[in-house]
PDB file of N, CA and C in Angstrom:
ATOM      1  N   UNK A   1     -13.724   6.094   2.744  1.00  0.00           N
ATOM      2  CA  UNK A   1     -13.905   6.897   1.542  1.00  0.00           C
ATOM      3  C   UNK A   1     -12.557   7.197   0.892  1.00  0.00           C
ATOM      4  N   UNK A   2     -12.583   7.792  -0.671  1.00  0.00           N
ATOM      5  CA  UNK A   2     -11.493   8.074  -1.027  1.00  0.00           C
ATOM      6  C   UNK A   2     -10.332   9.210  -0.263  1.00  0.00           C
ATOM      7  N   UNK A   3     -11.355   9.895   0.108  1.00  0.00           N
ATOM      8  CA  UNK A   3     -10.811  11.260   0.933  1.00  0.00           C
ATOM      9  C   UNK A   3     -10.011  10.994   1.560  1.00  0.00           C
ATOM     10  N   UNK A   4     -10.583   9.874   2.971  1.00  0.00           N
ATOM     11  CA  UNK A   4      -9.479   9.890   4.305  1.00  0.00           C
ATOM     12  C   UNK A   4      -8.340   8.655   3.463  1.00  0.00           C
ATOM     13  N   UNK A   5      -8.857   7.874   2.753  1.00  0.00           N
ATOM     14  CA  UNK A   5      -7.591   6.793   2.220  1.00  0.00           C
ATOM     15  C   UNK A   5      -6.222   7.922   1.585  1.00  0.00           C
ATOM     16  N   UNK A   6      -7.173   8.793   0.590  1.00  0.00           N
ATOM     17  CA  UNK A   6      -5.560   9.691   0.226  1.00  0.00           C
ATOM     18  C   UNK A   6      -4.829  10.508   1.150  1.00  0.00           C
ATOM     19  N   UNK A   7      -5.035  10.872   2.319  1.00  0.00           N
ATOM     20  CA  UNK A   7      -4.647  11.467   3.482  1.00  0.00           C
ATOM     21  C   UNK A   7      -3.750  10.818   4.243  1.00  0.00           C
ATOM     22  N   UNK A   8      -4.160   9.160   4.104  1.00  0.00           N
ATOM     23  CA  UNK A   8      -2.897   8.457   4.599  1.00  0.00           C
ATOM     24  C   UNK A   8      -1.705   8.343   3.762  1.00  0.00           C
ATOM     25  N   UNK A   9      -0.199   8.411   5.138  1.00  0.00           N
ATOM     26  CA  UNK A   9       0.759   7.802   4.181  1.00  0.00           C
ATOM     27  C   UNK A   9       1.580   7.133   4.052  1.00  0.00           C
ATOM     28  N   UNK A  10       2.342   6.678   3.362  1.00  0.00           N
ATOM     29  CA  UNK A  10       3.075   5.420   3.227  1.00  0.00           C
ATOM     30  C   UNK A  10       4.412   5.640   3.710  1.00  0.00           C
ATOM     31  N   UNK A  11       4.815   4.368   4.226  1.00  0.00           N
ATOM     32  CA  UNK A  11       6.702   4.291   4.773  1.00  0.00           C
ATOM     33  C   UNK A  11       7.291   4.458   3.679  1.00  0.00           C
ATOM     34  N   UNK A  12       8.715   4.675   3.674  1.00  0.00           N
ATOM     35  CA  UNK A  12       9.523   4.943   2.801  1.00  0.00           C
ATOM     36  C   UNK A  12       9.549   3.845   2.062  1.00  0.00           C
ATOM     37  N   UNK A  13       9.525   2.660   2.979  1.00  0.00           N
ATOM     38  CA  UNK A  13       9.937   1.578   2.156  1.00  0.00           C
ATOM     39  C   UNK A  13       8.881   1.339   0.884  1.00  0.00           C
ATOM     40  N   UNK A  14       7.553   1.814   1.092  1.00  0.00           N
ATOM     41  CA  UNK A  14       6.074   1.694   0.096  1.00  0.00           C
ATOM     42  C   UNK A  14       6.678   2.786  -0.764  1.00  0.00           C
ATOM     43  N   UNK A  15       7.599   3.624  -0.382  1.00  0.00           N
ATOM     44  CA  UNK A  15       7.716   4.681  -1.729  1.00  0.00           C
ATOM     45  C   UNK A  15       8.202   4.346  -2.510  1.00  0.00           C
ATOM     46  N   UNK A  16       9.876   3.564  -1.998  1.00  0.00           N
ATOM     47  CA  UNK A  16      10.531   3.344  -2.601  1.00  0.00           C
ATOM     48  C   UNK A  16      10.031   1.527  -3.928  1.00  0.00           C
ATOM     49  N   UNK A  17       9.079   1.146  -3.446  1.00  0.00           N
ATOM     50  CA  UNK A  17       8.861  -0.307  -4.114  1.00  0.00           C
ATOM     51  C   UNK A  17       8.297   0.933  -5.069  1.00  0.00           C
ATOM     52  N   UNK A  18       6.825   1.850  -4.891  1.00  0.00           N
ATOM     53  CA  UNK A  18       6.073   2.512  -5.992  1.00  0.00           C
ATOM     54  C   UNK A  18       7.115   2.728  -6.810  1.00  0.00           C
ATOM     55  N   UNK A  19       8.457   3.659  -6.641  1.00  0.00           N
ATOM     56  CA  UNK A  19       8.956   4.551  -7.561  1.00  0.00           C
ATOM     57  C   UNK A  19       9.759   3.056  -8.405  1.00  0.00           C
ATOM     58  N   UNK A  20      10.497   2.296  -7.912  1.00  0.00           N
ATOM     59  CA  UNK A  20      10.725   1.075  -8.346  1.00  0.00           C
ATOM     60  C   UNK A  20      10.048   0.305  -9.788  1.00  0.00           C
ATOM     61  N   UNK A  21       8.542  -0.056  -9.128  1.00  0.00           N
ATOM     62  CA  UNK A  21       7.770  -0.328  -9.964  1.00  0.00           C
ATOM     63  C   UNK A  21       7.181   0.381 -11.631  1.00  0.00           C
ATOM     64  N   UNK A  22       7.397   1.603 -11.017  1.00  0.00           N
ATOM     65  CA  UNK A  22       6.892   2.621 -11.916  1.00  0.00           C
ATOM     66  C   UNK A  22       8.018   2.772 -12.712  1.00  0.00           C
ATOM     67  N   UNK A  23       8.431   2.891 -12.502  1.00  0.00           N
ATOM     68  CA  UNK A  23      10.018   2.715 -13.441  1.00  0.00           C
ATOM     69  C   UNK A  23      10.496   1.520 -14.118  1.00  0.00           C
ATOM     70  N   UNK A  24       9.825   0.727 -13.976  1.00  0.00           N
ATOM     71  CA  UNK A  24      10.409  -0.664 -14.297  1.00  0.00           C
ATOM     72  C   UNK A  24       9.538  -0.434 -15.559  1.00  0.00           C
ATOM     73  N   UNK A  25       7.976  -0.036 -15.537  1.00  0.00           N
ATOM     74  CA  UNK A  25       6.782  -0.486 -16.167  1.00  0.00           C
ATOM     75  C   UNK A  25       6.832   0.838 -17.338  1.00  0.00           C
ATOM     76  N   UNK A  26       7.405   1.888 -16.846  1.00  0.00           N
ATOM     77  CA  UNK A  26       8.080   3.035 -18.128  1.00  0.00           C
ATOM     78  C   UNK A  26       8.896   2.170 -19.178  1.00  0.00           C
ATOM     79  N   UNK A  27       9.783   1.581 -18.355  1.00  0.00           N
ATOM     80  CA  UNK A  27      10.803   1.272 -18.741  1.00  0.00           C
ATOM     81  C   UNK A  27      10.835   0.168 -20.092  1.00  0.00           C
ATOM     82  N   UNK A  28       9.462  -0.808 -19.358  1.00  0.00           N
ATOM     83  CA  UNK A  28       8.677  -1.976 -20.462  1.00  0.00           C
ATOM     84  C   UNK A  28       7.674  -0.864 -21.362  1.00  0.00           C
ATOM     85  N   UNK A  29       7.209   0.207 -21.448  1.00  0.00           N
ATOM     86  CA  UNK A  29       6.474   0.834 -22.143  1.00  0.00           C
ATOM     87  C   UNK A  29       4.965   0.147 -21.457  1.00  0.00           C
ATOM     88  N   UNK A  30       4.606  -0.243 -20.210  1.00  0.00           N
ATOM     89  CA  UNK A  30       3.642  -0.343 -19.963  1.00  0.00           C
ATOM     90  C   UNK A  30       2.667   0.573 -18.872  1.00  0.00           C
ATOM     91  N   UNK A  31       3.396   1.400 -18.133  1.00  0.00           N
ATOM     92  CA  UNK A  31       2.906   2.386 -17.501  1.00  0.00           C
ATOM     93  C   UNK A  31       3.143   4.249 -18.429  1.00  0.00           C
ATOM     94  N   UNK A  32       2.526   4.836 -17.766  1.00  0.00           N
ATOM     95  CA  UNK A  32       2.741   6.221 -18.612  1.00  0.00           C
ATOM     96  C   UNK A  32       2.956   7.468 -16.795  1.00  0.00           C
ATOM     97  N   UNK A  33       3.191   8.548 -17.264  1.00  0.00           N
ATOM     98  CA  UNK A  33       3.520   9.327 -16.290  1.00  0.00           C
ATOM     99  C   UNK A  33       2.266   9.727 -15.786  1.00  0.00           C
ATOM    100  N   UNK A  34       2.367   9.502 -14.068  1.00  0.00           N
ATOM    101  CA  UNK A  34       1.319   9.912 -13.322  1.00  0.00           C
ATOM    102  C   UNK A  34       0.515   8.368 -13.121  1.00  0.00           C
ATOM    103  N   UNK A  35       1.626   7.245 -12.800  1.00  0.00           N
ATOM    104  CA  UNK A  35       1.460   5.964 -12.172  1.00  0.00           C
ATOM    105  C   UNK A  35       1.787   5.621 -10.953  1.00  0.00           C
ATOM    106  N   UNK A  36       2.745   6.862 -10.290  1.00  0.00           N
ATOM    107  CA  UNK A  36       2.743   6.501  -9.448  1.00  0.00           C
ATOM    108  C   UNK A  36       2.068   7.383  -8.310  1.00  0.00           C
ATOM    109  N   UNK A  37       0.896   7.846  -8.295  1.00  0.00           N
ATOM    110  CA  UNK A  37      -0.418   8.398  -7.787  1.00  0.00           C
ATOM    111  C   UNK A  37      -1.178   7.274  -8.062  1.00  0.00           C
ATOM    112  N   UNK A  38      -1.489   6.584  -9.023  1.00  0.00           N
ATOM    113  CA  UNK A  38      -2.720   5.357  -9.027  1.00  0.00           C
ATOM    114  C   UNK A  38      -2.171   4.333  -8.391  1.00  0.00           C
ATOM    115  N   UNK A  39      -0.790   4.146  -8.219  1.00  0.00           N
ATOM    116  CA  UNK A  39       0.032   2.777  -7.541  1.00  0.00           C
ATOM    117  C   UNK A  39      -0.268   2.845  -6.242  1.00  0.00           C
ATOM    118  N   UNK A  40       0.013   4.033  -5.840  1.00  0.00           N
ATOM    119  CA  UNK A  40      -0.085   4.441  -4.286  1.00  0.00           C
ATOM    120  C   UNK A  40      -1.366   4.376  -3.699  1.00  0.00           C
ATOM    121  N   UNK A  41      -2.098   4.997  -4.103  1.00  0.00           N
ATOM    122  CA  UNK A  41      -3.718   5.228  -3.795  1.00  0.00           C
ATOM    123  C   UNK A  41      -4.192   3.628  -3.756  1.00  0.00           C
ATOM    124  N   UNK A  42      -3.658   2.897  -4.851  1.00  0.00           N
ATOM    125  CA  UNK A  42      -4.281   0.949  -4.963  1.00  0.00           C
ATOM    126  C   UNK A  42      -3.357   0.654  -3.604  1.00  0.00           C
ATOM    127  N   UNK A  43      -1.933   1.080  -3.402  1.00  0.00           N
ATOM    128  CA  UNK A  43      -1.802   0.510  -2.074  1.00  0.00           C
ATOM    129  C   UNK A  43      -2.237   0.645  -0.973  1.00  0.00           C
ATOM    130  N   UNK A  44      -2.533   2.315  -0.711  1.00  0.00           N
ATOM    131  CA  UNK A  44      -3.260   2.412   0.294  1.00  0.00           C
ATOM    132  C   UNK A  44      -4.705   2.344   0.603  1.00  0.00           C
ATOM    133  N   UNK A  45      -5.557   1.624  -0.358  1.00  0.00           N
ATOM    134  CA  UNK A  45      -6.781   1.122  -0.520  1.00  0.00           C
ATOM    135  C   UNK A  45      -6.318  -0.289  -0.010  1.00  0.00           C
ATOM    136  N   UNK A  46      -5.563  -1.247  -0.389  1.00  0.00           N
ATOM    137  CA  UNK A  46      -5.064  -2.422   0.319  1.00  0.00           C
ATOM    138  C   UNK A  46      -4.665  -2.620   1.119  1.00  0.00           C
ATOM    139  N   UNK A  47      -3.436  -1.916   1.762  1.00  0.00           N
ATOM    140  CA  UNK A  47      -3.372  -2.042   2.744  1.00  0.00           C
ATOM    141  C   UNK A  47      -5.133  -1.523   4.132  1.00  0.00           C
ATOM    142  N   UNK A  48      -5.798  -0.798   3.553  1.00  0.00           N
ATOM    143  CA  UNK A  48      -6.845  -0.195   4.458  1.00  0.00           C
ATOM    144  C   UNK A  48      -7.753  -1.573   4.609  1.00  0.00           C
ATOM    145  N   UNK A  49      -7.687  -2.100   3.543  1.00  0.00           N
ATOM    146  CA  UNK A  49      -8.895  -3.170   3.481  1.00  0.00           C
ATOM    147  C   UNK A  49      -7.964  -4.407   4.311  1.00  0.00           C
ATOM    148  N   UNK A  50      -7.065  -4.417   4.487  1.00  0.00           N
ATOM    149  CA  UNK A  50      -6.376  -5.439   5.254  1.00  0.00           C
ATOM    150  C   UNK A  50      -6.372  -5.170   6.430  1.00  0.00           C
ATOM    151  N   UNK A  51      -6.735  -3.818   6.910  1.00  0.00           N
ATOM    152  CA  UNK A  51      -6.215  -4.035   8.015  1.00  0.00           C
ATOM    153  C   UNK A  51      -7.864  -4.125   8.576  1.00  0.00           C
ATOM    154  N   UNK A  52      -8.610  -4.007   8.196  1.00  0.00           N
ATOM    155  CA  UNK A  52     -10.232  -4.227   8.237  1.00  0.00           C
ATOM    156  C   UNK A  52     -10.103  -5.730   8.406  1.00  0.00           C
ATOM    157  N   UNK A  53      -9.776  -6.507   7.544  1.00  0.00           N
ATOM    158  CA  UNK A  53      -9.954  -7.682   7.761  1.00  0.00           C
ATOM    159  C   UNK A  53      -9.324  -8.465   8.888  1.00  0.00           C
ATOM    160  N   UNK A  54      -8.227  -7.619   9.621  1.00  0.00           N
ATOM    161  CA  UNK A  54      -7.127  -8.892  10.720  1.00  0.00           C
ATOM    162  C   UNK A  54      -8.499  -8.975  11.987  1.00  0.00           C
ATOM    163  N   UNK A  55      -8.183  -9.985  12.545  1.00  0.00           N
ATOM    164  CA  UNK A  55      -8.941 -10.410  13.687  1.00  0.00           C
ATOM    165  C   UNK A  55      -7.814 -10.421  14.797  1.00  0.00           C
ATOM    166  N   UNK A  56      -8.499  -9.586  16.132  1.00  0.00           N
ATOM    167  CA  UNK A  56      -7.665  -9.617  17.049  1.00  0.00           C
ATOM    168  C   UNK A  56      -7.790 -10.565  17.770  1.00  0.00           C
ATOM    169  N   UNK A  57      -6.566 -11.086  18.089  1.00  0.00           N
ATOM    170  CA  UNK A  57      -5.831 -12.072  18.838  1.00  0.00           C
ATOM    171  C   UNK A  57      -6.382 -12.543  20.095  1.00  0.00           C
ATOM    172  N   UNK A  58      -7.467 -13.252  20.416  1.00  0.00           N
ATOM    173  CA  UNK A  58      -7.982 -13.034  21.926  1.00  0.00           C
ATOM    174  C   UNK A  58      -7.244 -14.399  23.019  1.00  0.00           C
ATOM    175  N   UNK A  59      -6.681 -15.020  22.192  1.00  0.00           N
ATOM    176  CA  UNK A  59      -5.884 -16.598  22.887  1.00  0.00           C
ATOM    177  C   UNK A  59      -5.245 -15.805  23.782  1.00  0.00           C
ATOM    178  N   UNK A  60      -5.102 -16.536  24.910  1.00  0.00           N
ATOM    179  CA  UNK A  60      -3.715 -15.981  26.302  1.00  0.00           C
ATOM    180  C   UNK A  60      -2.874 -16.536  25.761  1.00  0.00           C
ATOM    181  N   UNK A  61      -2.094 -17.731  24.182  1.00  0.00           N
ATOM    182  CA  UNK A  61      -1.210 -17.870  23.712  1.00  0.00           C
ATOM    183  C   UNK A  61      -0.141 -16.436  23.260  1.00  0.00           C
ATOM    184  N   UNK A  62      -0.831 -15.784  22.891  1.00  0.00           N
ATOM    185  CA  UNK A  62      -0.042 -14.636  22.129  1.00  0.00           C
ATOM    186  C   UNK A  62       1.017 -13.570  22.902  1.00  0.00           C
ATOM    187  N   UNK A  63       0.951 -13.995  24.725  1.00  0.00           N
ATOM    188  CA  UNK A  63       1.753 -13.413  25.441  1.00  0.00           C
ATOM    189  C   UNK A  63       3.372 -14.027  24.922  1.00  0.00           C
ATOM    190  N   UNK A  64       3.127 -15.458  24.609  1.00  0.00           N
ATOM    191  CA  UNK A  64       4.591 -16.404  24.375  1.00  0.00           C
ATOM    192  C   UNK A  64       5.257 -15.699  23.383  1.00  0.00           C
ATOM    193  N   UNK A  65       4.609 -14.406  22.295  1.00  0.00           N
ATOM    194  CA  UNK A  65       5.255 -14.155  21.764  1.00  0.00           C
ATOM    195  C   UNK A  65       5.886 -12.852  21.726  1.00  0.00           C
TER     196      UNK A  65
END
């Protein structure tokens, strides 16, 4: 649900690309203030749905790594 997705949160490094981005897209006149709440929330909706999708590893290969 939206609830527990906005509760999660992001590494610095996800802050720092949002604030990045959001600034770039001010900067082109294509974002407006209060983009980087919808940037974040689309990442952490993606990243959630990704991690739904990985399949765990069941090969006895994956010790080699």
């Amino acid at each position: 649900t939206d609830a527990n997705v906005k509760n999660e949160s992001l590494s610095s490094v996800q802050q720092l690309g949002i604030t990045m981005t959001v600034r770039y897209g001010k900067f082109l006149n294509l974002l407006k203030d209060g983009a980087e709440n919808d940037l974040a929330l689309v990442l952490k909706h993606c990243e959630r749905f990704l991690k739904q999708q990985q399949a765990p590893v069941k090969s006895s290969l994956h010790i080699l790594f």
